[in-house]
Protein backbone atom coordinates (compact mmCIF):
# COMPACT_ATOMS: atom_id res chain seq x y z
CA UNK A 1 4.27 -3.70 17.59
CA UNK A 2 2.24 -2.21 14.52
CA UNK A 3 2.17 -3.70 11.20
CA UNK A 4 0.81 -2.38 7.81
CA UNK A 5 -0.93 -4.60 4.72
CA UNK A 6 0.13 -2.56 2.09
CA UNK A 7 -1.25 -3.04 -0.90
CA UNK A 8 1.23 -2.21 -3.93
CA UNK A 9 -1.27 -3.11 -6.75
CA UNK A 10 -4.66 -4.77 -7.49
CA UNK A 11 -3.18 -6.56 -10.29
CA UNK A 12 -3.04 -10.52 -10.44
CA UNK A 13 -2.73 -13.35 -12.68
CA UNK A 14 -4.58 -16.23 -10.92
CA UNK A 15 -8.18 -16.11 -10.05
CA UNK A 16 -8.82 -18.20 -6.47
CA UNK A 17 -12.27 -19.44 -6.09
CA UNK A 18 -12.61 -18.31 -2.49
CA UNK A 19 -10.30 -14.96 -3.38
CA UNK A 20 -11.97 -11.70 -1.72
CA UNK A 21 -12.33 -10.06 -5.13
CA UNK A 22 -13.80 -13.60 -6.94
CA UNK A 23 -16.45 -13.09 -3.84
CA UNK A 24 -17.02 -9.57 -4.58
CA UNK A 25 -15.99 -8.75 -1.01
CA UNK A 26 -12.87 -6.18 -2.63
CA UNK A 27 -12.67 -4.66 -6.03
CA UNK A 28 -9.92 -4.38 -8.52
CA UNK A 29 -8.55 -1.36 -9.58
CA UNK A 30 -5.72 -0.31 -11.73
CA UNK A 31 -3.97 1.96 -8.27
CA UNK A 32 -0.75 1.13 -7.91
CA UNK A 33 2.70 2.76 -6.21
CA UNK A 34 5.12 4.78 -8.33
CA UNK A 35 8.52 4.80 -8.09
CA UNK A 36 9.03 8.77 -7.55
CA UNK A 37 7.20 8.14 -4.37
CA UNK A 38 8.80 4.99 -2.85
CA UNK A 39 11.35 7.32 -0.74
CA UNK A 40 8.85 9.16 0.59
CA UNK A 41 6.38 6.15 1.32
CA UNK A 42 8.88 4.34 3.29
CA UNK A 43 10.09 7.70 5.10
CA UNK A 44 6.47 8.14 6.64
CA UNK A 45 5.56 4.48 7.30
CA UNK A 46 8.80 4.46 9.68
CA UNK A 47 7.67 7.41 11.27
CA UNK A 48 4.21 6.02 12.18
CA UNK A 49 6.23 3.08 13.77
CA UNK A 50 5.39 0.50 11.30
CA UNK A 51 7.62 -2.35 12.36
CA UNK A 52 6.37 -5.06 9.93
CA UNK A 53 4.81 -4.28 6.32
CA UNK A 54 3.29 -6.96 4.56
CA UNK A 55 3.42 -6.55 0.63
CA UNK A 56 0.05 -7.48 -0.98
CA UNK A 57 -1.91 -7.39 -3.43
CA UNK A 58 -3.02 -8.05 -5.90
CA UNK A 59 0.58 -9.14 -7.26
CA UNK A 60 3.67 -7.12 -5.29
CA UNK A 61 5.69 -8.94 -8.00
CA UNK A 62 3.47 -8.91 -11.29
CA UNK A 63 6.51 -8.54 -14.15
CA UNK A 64 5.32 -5.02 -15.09
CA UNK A 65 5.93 -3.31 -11.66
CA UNK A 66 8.23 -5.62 -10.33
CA UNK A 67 11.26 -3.06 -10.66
CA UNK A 68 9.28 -0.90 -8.05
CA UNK A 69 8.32 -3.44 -5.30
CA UNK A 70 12.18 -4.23 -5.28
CA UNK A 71 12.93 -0.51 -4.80
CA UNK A 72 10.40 -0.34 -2.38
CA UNK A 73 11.58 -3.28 -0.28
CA UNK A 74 15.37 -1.81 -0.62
CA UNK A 75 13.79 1.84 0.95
CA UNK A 76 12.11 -0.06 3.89
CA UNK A 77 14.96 -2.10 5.05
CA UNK A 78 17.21 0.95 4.42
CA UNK A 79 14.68 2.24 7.82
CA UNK A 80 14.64 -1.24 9.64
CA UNK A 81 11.24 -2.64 8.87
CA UNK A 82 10.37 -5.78 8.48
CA UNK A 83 9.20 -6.82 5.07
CA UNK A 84 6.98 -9.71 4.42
CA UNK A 85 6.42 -10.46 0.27
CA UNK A 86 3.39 -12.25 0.18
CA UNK A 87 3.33 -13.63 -3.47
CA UNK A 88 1.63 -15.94 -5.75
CA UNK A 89 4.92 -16.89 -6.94
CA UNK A 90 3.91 -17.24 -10.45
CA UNK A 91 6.04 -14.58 -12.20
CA UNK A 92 9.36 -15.25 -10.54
CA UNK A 93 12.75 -16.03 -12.48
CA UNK A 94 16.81 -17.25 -10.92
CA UNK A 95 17.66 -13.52 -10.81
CA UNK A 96 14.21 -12.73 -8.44
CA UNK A 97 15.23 -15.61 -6.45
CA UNK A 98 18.74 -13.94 -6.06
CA UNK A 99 17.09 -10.49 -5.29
CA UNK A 100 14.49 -11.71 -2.66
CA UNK A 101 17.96 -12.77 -1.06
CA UNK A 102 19.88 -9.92 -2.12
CA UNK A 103 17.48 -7.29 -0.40
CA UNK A 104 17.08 -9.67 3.03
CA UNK A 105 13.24 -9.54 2.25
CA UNK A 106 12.38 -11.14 6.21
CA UNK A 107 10.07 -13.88 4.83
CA UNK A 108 8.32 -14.82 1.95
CA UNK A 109 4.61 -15.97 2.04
CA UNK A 110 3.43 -18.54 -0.65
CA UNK A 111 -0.01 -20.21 -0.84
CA UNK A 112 -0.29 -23.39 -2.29
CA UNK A 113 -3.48 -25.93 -1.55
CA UNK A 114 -2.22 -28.98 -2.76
CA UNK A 115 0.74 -31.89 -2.99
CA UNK A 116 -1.62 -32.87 -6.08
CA UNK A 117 -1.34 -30.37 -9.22
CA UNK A 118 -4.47 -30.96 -10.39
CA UNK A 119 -6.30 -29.95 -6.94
CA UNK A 120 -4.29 -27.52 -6.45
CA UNK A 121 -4.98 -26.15 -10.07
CA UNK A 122 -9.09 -25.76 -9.68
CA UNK A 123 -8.71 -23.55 -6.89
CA UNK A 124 -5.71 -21.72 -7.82
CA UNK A 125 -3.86 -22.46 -10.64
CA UNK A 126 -0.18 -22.21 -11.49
CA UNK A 127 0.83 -25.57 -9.24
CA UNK A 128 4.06 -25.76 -11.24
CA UNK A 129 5.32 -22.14 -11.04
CA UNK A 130 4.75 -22.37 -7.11
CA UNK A 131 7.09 -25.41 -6.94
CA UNK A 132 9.50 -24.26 -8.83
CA UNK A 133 10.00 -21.20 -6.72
CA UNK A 134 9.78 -22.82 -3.27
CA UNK A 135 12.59 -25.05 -4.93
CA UNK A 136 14.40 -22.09 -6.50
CA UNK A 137 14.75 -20.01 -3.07
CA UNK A 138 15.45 -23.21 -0.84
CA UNK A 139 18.21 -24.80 -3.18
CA UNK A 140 19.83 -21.41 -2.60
CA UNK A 141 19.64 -21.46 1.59
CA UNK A 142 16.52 -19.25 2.14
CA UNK A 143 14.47 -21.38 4.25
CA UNK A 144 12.24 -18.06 5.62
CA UNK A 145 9.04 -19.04 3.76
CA UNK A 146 5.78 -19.53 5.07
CA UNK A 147 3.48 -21.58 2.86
CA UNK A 148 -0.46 -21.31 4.15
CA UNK A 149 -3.28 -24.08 2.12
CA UNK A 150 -6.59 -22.75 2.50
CA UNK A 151 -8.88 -25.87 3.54
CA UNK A 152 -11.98 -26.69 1.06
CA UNK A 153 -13.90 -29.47 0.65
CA UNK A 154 -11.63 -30.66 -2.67
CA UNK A 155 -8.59 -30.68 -1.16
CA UNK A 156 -9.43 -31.42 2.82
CA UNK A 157 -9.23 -35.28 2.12
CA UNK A 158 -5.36 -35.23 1.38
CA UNK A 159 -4.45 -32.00 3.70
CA UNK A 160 -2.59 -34.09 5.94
CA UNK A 161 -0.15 -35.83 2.52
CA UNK A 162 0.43 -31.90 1.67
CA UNK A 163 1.45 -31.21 4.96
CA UNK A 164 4.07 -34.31 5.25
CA UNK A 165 5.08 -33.18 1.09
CA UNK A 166 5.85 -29.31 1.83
CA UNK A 167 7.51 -30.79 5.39
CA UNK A 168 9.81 -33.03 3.16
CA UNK A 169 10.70 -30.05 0.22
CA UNK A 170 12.00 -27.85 2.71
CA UNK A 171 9.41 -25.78 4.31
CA UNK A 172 9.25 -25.36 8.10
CA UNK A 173 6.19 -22.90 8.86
CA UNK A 174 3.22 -24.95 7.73
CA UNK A 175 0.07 -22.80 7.87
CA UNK A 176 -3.87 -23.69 7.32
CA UNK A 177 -7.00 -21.85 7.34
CA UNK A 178 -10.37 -22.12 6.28
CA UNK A 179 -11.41 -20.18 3.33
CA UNK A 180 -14.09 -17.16 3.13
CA UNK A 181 -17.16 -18.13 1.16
CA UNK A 182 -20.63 -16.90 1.19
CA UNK A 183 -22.47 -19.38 3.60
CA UNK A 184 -24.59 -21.86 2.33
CA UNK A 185 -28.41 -21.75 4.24
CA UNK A 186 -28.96 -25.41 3.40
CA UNK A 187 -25.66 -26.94 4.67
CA UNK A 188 -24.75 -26.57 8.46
CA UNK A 189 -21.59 -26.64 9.66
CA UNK A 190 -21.66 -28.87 12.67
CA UNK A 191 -19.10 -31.29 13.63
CA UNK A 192 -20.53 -34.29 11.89
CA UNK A 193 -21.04 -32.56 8.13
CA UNK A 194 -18.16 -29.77 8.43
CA UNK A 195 -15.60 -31.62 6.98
CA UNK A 196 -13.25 -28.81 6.86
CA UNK A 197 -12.54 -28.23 10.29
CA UNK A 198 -12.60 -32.25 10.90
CA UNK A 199 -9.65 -32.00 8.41
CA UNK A 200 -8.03 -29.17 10.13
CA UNK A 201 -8.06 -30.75 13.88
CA UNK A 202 -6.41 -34.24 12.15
CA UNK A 203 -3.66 -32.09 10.80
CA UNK A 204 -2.98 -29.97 13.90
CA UNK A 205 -0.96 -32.55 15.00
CA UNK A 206 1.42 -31.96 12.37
CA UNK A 207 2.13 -28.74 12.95
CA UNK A 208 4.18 -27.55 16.05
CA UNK A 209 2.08 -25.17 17.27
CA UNK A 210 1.03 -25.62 20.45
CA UNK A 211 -1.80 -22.73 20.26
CA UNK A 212 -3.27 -24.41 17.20
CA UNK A 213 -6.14 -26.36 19.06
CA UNK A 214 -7.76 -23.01 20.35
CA UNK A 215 -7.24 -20.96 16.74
CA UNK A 216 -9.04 -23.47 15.64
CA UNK A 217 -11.79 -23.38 18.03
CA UNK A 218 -12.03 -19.64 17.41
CA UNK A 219 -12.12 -20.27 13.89
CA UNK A 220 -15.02 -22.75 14.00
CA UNK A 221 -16.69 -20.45 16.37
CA UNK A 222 -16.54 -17.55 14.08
CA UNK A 223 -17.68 -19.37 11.51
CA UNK A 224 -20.89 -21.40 13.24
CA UNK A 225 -21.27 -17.75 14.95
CA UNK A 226 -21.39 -19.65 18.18
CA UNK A 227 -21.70 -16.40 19.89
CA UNK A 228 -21.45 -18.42 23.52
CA UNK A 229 -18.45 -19.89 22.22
CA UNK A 230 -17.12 -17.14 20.77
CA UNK A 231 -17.13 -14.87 24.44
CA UNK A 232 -15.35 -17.85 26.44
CA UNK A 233 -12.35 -17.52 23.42
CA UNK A 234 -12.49 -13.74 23.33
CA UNK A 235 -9.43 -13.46 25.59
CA UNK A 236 -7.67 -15.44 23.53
CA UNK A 237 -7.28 -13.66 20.10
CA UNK A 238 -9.84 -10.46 19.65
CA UNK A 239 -10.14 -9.04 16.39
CA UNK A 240 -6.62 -6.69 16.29
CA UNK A 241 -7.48 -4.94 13.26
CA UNK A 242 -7.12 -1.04 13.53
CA UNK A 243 -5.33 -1.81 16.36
CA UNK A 244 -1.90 -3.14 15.70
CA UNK A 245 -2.81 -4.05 12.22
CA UNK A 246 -3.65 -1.54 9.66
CA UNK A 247 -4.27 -1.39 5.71
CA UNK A 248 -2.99 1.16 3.35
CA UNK A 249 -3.52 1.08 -0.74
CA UNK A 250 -1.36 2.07 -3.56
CA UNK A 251 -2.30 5.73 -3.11
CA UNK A 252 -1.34 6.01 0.36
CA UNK A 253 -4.83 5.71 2.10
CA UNK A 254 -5.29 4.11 5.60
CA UNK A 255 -7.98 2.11 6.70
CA UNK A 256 -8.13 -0.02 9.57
CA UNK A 257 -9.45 -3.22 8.77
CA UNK A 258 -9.27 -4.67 4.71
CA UNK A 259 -13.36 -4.77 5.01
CA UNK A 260 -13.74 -1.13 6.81
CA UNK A 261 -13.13 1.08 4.42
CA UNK A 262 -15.87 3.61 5.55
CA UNK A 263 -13.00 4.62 8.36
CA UNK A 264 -10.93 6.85 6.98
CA UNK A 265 -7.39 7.02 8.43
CA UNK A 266 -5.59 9.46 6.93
CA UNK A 267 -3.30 9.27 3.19
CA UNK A 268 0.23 8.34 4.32
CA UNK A 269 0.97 11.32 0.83
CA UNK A 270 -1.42 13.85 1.79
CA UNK A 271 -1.78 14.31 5.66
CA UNK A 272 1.08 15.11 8.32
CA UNK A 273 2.39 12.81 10.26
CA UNK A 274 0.56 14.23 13.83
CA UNK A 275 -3.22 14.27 11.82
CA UNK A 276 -2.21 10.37 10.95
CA UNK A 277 -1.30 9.80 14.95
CA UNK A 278 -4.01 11.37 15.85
CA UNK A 279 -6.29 9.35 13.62
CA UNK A 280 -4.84 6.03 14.30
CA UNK A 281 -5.00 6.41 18.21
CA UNK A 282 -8.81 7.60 18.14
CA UNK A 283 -9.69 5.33 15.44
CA UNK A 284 -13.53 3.29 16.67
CA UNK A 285 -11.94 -0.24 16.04
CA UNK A 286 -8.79 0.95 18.53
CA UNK A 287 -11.29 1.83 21.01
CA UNK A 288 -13.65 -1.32 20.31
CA UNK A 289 -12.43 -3.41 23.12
CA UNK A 290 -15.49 -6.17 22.08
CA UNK A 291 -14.97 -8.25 18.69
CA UNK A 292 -16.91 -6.24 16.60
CA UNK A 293 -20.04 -7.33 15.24
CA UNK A 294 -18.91 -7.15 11.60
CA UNK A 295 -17.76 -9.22 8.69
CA UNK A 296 -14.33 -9.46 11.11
CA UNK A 297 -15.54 -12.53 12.97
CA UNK A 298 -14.52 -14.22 9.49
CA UNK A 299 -11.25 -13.13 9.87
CA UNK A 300 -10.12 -14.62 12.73
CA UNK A 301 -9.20 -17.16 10.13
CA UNK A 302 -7.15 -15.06 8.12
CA UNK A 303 -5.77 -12.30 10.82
CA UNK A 304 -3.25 -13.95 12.91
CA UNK A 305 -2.08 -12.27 16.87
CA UNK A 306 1.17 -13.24 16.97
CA UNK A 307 1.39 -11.19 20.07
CA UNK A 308 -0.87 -12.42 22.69
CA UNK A 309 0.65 -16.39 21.04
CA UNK A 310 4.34 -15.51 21.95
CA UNK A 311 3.16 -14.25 25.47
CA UNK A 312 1.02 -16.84 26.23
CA UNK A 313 3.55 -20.15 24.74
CA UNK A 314 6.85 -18.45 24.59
CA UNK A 315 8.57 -16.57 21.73
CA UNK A 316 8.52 -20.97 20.18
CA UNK A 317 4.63 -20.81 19.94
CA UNK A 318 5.19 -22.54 16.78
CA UNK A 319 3.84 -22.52 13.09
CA UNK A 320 0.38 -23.20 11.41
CA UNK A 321 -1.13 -19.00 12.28
């Protein structure tokens, strides 16, 4: 399996405090896909046996360029992909709630960090939007959204009352993960002061997910770079960035890792189909067969390997990844 981040636009409307571009980690940019080129986009993507494509941003459905994600979407399932809308469903209306369904979109990913508006505001804004659109698509039988909260010290407290409140509206696939921030030199995250992760192991036994306990082991590994720690658990999920996940941006350029872009992969426009092969089979993450010593030991919070889960607990593994 091979899946793509795409990313259809750097435009957004909310500002997250732990957001890669609020930490400086990504920059915006006014890039985005045009609709002369969708055809031709989803033609090539198929051909370099993307099964999955996750549409991100930035804002896949910001109102002025929402016309073209939709036509996008419609070209990829026209070719059999899976297509994942991740969305900060703040600019959706009834008639996108009819068109997510319309076009079979395979699942919808909404973030939303609390039950509580007001915590859920300070860190990302927009709590009554998000509602109303987890409402709007369930009241009309889609139940295929994914809903992640991304633990902080505000809202860790009251993560497990979110988790029983999106359980009870409708939601199925909880998911939690820490968020990236710069570290802090005078706080230490060990198991007495890191209240994140103390929050996080109370709530995994919410969540059916039987491979939850050692995600979150990695996680807190990656982040205390516990490097001991970290080798026992590399068997269990190594980074798999540039190697069955890959990035491209508006303009058809592919990178293999969000924080990489120094390894250039081809432009899904420009280059042939054999140069992109070619470059995405000798790429140095593909042949890295180490987690690599890089800002990626971060995102074994954020990077899920939904392979080596289903082999290891069954295609049920569960939610919460």
């Amino acid at each position: 399996m091979r899946f793509l981040f795409l990313i259809v636009n750097n435009l957004c409307n909310i500002n997250c405090s732990y957001c890669f571009y609020t930490t400086g980690y990504q920059k915006r940019s006014s890039l985005r896909i045009h609709q002369n080129k969708l055809s031709e986009f989803a033609a090539k993507i198929a051909q370099l046996k993307f099964d999955e494509v996750i549409l991100t941003g930035g804002e896949p459905l910001h109102r002025k360029w929402k016309k073209e994600t939709y036509v996008l979407i419609q070209e990829l399932k026209k070719r059999r992909i899976k297509v994942i809308l991740n969305t900060s469903a703040t600019f959706l209306q009834n008639k996108d709630f009819n068109k997510i369904i319309k076009l079979k979109v395979d699942r919808v990913d909404i973030s939303i960090d609390s039950h509580i508006p007001e915590i859920h505001n300070s860190q990302r804004g927009r709590y009554k939007d998000v509602v109303r659109t987890i409402k709007g698509l369930i009241s009309r039988g889609y139940r295929n959204i994914t809903t992640t909260t991304v633990v902080t010290e505000q809202n860790a407290p009251t993560l497990q009352d979110t988790i029983r409140w999106l359980y009870k509206i409708g939601i199925d696939d909880i998911r939690i993960q820490r968020p990236f921030l710069p570290r802090r030199k005078d706080k230490l995250l060990d198991d007495k002061k890191d209240i994140i992760s103390n929050a996080m192991k109370l709530a995994a036994s919410q969540l059916n997910a039987p491979h939850l306990n050692e995600y979150l082991n990695l996680t807190e590994a990656a982040f205390k770079k516990n490097s001991r720690t970290l080798n026992k658990l590399k068997t269990i999920a190594l980074c798999r960035m540039g190697k069955q996940y890959f990035i491209c941006d508006a303009i058809g350029n592919l990178i293999p890792c969000f924080h990489r872009p120094d390894i250039k992969l081809g432009n899904l426009f420009r280059d042939s189909i054999s140069t992109i092969k070619a470059m995405l089979k000798n790429n140095e993450l593909t042949n890295e067969k180490k987690l690599p010593e890089c800002f990626g030991t971060y995102c074994v919070s954020l990077f899920d390997s939904p392979n080596f889960w289903r082999k290891k607990y069954g295609k049920n593994s569960g939610t919460s990844l």
